[in-house]
Structure formats: C-alpha cells, structure tokens
N, C-alpha and C. Protein backbone atom coordinates (compact mmCIF):
# COMPACT_ATOMS: atom_id res chain seq x y z
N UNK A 1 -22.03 26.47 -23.57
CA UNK A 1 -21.26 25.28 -23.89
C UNK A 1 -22.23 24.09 -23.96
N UNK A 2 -22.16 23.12 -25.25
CA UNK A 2 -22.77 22.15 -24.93
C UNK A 2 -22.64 21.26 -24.24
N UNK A 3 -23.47 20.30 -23.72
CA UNK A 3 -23.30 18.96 -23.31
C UNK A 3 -22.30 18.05 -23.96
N UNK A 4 -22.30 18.16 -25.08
CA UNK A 4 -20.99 16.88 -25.51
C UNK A 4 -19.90 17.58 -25.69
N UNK A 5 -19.49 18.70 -25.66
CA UNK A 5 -18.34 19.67 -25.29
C UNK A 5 -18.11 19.30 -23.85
N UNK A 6 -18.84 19.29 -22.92
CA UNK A 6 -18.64 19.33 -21.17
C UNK A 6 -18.30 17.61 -21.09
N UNK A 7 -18.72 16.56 -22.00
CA UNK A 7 -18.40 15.23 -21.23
C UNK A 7 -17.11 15.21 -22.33
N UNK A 8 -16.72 15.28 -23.38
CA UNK A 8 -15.56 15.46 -24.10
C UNK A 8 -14.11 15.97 -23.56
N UNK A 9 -14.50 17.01 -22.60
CA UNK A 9 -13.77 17.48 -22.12
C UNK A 9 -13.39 16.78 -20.72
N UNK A 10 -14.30 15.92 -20.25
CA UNK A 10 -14.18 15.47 -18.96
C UNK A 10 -13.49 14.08 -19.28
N UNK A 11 -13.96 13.13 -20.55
CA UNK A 11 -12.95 12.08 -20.87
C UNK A 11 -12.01 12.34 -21.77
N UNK A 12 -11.53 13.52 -22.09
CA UNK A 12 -9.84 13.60 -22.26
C UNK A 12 -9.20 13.84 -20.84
N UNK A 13 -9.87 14.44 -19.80
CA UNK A 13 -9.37 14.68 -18.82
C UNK A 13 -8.73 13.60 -17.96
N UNK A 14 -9.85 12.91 -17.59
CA UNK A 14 -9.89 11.28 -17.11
C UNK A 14 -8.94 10.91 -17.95
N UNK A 15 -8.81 10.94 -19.04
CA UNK A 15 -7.78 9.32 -19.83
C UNK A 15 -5.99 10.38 -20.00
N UNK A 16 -5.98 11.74 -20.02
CA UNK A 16 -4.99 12.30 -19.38
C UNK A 16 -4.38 11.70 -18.12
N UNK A 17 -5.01 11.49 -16.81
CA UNK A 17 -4.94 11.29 -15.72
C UNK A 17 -4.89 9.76 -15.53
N UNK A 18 -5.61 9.37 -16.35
CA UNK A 18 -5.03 7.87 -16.30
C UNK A 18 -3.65 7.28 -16.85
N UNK A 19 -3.34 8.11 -18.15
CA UNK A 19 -1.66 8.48 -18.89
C UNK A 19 -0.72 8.49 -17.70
N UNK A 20 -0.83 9.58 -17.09
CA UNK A 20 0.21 10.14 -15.80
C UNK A 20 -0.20 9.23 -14.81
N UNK A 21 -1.17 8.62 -14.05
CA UNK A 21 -1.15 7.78 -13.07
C UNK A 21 -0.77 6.43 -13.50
N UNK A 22 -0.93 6.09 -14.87
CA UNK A 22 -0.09 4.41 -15.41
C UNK A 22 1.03 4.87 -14.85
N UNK A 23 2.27 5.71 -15.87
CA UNK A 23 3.25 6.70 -15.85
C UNK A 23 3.73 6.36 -13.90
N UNK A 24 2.88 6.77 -13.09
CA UNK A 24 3.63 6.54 -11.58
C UNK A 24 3.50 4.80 -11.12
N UNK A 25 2.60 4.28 -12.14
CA UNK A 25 2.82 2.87 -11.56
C UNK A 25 3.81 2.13 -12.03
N UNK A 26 4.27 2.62 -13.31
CA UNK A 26 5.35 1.79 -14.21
C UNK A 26 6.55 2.29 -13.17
N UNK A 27 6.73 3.54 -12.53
CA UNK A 27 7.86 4.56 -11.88
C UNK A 27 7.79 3.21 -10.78
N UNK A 28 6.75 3.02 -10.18
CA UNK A 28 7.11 2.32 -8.45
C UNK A 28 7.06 0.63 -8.39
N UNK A 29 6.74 -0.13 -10.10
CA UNK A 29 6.94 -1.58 -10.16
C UNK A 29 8.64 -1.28 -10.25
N UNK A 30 9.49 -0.18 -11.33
CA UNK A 30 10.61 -0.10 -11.48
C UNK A 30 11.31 0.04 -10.35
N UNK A 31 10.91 1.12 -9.20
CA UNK A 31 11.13 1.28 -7.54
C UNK A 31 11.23 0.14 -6.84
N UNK A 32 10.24 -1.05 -7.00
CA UNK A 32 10.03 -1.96 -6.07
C UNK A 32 10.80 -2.95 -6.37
N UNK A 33 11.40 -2.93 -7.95
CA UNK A 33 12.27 -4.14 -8.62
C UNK A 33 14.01 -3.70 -8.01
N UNK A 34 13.88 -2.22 -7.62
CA UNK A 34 15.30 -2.21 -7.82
C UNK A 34 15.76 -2.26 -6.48
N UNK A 35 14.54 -2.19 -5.39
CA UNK A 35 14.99 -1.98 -4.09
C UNK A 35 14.79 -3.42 -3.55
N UNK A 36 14.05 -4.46 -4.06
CA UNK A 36 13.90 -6.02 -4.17
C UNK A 36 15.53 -6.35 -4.26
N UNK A 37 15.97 -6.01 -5.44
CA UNK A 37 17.28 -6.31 -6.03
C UNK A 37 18.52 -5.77 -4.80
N UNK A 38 18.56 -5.02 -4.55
CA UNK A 38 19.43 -4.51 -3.64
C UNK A 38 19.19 -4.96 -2.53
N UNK A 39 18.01 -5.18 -1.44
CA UNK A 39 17.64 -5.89 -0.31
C UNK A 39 18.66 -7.08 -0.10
N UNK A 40 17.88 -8.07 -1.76
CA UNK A 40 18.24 -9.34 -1.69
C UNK A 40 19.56 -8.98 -1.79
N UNK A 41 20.69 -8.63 -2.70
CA UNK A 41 21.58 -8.35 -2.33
C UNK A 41 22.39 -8.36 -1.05
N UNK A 42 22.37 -7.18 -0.50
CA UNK A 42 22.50 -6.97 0.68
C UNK A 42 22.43 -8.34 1.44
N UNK A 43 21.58 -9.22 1.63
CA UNK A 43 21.36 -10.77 2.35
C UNK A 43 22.00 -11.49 1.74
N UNK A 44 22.19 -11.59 0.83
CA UNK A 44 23.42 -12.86 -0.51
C UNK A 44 24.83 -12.66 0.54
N UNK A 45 25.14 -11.45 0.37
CA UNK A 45 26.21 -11.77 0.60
C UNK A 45 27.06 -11.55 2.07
N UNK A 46 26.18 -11.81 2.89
CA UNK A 46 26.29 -12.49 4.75
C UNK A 46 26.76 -14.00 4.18
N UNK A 47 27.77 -14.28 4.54
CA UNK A 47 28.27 -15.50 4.33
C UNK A 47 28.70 -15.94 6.01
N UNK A 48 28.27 -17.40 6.24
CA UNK A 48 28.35 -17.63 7.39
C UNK A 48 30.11 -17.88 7.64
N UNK A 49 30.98 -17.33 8.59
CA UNK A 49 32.17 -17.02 8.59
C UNK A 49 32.61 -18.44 9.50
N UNK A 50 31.14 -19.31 10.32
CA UNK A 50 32.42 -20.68 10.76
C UNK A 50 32.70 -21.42 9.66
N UNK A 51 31.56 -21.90 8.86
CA UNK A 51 31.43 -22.33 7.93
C UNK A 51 32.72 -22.49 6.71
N UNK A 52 32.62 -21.32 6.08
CA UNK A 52 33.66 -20.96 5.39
C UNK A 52 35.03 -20.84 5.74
N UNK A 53 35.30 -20.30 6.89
CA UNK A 53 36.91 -21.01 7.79
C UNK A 53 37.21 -22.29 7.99
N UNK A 54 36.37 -23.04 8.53
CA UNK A 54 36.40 -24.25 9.00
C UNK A 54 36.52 -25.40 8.08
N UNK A 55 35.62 -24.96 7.13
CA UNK A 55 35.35 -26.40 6.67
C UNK A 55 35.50 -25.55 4.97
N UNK A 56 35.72 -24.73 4.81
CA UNK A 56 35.81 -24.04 3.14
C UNK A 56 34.25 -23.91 2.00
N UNK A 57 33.51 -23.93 3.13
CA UNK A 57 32.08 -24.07 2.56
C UNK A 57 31.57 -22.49 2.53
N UNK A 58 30.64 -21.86 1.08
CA UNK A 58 30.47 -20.65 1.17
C UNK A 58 28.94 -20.48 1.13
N UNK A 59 28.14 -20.86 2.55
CA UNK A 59 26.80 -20.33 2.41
C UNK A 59 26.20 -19.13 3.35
N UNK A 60 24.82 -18.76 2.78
CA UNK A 60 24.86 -17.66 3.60
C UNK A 60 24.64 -17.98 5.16
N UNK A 61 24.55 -16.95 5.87
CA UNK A 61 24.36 -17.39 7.29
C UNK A 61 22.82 -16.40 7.33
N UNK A 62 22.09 -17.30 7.78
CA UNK A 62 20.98 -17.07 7.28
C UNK A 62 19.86 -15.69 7.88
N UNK A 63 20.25 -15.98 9.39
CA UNK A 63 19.61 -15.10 10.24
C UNK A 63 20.12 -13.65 9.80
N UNK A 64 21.80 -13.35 9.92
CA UNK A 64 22.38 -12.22 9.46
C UNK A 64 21.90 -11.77 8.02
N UNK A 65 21.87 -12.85 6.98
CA UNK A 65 21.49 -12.40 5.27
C UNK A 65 19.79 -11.96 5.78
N UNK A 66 19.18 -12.07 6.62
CA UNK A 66 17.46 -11.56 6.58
C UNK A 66 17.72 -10.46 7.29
N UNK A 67 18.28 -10.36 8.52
CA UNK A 67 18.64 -8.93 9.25
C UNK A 67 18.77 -8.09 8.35
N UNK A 68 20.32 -8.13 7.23
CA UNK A 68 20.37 -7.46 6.38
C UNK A 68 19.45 -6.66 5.41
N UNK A 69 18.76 -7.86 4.96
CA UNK A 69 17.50 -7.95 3.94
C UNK A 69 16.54 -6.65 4.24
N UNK A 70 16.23 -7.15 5.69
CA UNK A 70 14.92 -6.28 6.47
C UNK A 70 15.59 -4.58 6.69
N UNK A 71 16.56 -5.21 6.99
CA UNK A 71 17.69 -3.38 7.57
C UNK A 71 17.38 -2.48 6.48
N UNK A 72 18.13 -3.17 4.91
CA UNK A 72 17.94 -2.26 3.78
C UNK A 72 16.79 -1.72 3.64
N UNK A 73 15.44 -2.70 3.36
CA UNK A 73 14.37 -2.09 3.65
C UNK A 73 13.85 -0.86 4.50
N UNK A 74 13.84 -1.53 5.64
CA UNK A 74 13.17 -0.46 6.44
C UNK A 74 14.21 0.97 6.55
N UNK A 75 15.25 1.13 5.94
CA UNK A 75 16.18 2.07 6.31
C UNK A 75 15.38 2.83 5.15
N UNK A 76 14.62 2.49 3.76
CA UNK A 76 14.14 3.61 2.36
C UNK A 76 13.13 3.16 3.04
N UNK A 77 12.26 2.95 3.68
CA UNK A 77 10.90 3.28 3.98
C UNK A 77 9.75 2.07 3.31
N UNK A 78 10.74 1.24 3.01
CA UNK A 78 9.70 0.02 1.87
C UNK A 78 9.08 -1.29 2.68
N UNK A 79 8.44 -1.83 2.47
CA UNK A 79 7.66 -2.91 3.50
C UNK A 79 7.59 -4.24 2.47
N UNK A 80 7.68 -5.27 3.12
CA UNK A 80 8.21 -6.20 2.10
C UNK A 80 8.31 -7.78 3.25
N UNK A 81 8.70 -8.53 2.44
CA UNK A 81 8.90 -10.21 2.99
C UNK A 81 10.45 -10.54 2.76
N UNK A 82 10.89 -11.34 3.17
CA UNK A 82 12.26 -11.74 3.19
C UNK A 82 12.71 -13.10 3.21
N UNK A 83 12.43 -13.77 2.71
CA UNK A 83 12.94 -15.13 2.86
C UNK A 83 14.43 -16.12 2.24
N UNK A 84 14.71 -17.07 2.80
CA UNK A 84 15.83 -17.97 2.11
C UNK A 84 15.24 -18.61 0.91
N UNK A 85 15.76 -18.75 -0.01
CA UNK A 85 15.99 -19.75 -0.86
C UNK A 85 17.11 -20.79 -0.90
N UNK A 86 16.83 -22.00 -0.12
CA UNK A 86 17.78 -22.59 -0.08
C UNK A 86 19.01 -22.08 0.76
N UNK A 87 20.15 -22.33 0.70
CA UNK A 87 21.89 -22.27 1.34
C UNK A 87 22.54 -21.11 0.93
N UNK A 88 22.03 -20.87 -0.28
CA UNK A 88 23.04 -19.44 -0.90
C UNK A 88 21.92 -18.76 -1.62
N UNK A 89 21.15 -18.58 -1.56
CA UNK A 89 20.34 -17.43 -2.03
C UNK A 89 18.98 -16.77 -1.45
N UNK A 90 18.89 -15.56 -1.31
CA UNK A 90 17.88 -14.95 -0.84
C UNK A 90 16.53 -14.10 -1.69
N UNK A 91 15.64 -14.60 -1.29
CA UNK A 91 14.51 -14.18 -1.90
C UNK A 91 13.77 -13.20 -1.35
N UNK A 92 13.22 -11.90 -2.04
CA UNK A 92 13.18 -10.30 -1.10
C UNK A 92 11.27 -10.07 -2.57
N UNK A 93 10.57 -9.90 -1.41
CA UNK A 93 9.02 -9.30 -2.19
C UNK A 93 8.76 -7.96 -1.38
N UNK A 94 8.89 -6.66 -2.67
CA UNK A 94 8.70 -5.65 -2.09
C UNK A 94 7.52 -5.20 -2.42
N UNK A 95 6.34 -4.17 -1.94
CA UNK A 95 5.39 -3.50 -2.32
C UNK A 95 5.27 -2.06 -1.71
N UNK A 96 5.26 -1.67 -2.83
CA UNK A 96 5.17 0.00 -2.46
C UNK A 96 3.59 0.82 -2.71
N UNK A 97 3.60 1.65 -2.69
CA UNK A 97 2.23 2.44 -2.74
C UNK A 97 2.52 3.60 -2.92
N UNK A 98 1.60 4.37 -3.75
CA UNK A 98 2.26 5.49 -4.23
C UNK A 98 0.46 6.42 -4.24
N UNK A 99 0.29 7.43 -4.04
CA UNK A 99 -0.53 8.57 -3.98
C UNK A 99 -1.33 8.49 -5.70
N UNK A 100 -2.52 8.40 -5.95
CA UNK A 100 -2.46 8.77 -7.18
C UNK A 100 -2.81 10.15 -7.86
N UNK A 101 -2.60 10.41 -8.42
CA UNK A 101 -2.46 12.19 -8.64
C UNK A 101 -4.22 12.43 -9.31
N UNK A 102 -4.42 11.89 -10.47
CA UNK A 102 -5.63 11.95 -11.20
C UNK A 102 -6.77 10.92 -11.24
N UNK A 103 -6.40 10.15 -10.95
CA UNK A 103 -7.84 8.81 -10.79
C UNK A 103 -8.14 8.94 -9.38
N UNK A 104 -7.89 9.94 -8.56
CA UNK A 104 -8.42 9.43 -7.51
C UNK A 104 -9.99 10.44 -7.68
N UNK A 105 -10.00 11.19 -8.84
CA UNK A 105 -11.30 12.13 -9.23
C UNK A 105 -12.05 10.61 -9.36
N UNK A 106 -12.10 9.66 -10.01
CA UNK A 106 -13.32 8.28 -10.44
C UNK A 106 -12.90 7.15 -9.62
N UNK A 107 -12.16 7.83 -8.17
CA UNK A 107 -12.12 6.82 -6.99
C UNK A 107 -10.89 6.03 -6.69
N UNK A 108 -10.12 5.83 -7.64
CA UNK A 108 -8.81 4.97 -7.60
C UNK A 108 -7.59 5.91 -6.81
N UNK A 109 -7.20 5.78 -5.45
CA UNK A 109 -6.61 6.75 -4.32
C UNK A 109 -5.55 6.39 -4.38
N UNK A 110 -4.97 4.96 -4.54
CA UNK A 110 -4.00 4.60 -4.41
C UNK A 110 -3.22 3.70 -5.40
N UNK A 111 -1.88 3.75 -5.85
CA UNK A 111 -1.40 3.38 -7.13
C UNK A 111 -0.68 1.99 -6.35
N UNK A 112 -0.48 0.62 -6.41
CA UNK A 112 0.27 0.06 -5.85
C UNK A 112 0.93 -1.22 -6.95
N UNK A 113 1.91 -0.97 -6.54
CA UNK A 113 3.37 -1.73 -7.35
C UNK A 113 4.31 -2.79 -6.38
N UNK A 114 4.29 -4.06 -7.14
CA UNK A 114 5.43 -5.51 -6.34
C UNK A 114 6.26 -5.17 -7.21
N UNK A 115 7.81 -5.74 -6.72
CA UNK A 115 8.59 -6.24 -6.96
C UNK A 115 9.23 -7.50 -6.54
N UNK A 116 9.89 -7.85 -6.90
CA UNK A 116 10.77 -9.44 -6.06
C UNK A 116 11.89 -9.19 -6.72
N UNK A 117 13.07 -10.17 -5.86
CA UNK A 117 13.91 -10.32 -6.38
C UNK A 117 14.71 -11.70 -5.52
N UNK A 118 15.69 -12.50 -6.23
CA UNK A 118 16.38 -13.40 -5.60
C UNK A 118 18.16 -13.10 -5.87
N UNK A 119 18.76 -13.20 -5.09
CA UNK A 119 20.02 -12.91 -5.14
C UNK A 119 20.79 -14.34 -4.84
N UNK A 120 21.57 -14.83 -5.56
CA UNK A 120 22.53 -16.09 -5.28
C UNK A 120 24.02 -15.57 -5.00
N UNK A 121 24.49 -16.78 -3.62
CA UNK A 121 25.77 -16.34 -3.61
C UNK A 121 26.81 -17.32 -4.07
N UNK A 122 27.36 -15.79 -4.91
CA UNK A 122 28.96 -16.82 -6.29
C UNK A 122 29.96 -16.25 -5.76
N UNK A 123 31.06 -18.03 -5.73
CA UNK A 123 32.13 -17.69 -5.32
C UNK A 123 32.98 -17.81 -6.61
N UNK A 124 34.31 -17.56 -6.27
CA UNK A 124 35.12 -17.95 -7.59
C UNK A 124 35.29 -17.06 -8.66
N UNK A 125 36.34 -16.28 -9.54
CA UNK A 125 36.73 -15.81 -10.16
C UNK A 125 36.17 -16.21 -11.67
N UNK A 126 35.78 -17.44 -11.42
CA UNK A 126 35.70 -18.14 -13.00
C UNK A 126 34.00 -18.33 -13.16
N UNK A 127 33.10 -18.09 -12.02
CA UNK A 127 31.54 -17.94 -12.36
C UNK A 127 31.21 -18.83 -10.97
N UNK A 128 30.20 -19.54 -10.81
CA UNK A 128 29.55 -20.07 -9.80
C UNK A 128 30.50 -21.45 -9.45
N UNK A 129 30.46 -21.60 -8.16
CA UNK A 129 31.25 -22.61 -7.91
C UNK A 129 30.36 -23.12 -6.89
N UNK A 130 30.03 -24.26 -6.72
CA UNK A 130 29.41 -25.18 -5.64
C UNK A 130 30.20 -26.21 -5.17
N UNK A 131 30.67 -25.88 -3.53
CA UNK A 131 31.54 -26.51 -2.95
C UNK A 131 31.09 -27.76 -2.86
C-alpha cells in the first residue's frame, strides 16, 4: 500500500469522525436548549400566592421559581445557573458535555454544548397582562 493511499485513508477517516462528532454537538446544543426551556419553565410559573391573594398581583415568588429551576435540573443530570429576570421571568444557562466518539483519535475528548433560556409569567386569557 502506498503512502498517499495510508494518509487518504486516514483523512477521510478523521473528517468522517468529525461528521458524527459535529452530528453529537448539534444533538446536545438541541439537549441543552430544551432542558434550559423546561427548567425556566418550571420557575415561571411559582407564582408568589400572598401576593396574588392579597393584593391581585401575579409575580413569581422567587426563591420557590429557582428551587424549581435547580430541582428540574439536577433531577436529568444537567448542571447549569439559574437566575431572575426581573418580577415575572426566569432566566436558566445550561451546559452539557457529551463523550466524543471520533476526534478524540487528534485529541478533542470532549464535545460541549450551552443552552439558555428565559421563561415569562402570562396571565390572562387574552395574552400578557401587567398588573
């Protein structure tokens, strides 16, 4: 076998393996967007209950909407930040890490993917309402 047969064969190999390892990073930015999305979720909609009895005001209650936030998380195994945005919405940054199957032959071990997401809380039948 020649020499440019043996490196020919070694960069289709490599750029194969780089195909399928993009392929798992596009898989775990999509992972990290949807479990961002659901986190924040999950925290939107803790609505503080004196608040909203008392006085007819609908924001979140803040400590409970991050409990939440963090709970969803750590319950799929994902590691991430959690913060308020403001009175009614929660802001969730996830990062995942994923094994890489073929680049880790030219050193690249690990595939890693963010997501974020912000969730607002709407009251009202007719779209957003600000008390």
């Amino acid at each position: 076998m020649s020499v440019f047969a043996v490196i020919i064969t070694l960069v289709v190999v490599v750029f194969f393996g780089a195909v399928v390892d993009f392929e798992q990073v596009l898989e775990a930015r999509q992972d990290a967007d949807t479990v961002a999305q659901e986190a924040a979720r999950a925290g939107a909609g803790r609505v503080d209950p004196n608040r909203a009895y008392a006085r007819g005001q609908f924001v979140v209650d803040r400590e409970a909407a991050i409990r939440a936030a963090r709970s969803y998380l750590r319950s799929g195994g994902y590691s991430g930040t959690v913060a308020m945005a403001g009175t009614r919405a929660i802001h969730v940054h996830v990062t995942t890490i994923r094994p890489a199957r073929f680049l880790s032959v030219i050193g690249i071990s690990v595939l890693r993917a963010e997501g974020t997401a912000t969730a607002n809380l709407t009251t009202g039948v007719e779209g957003p309402h600000q008390p």
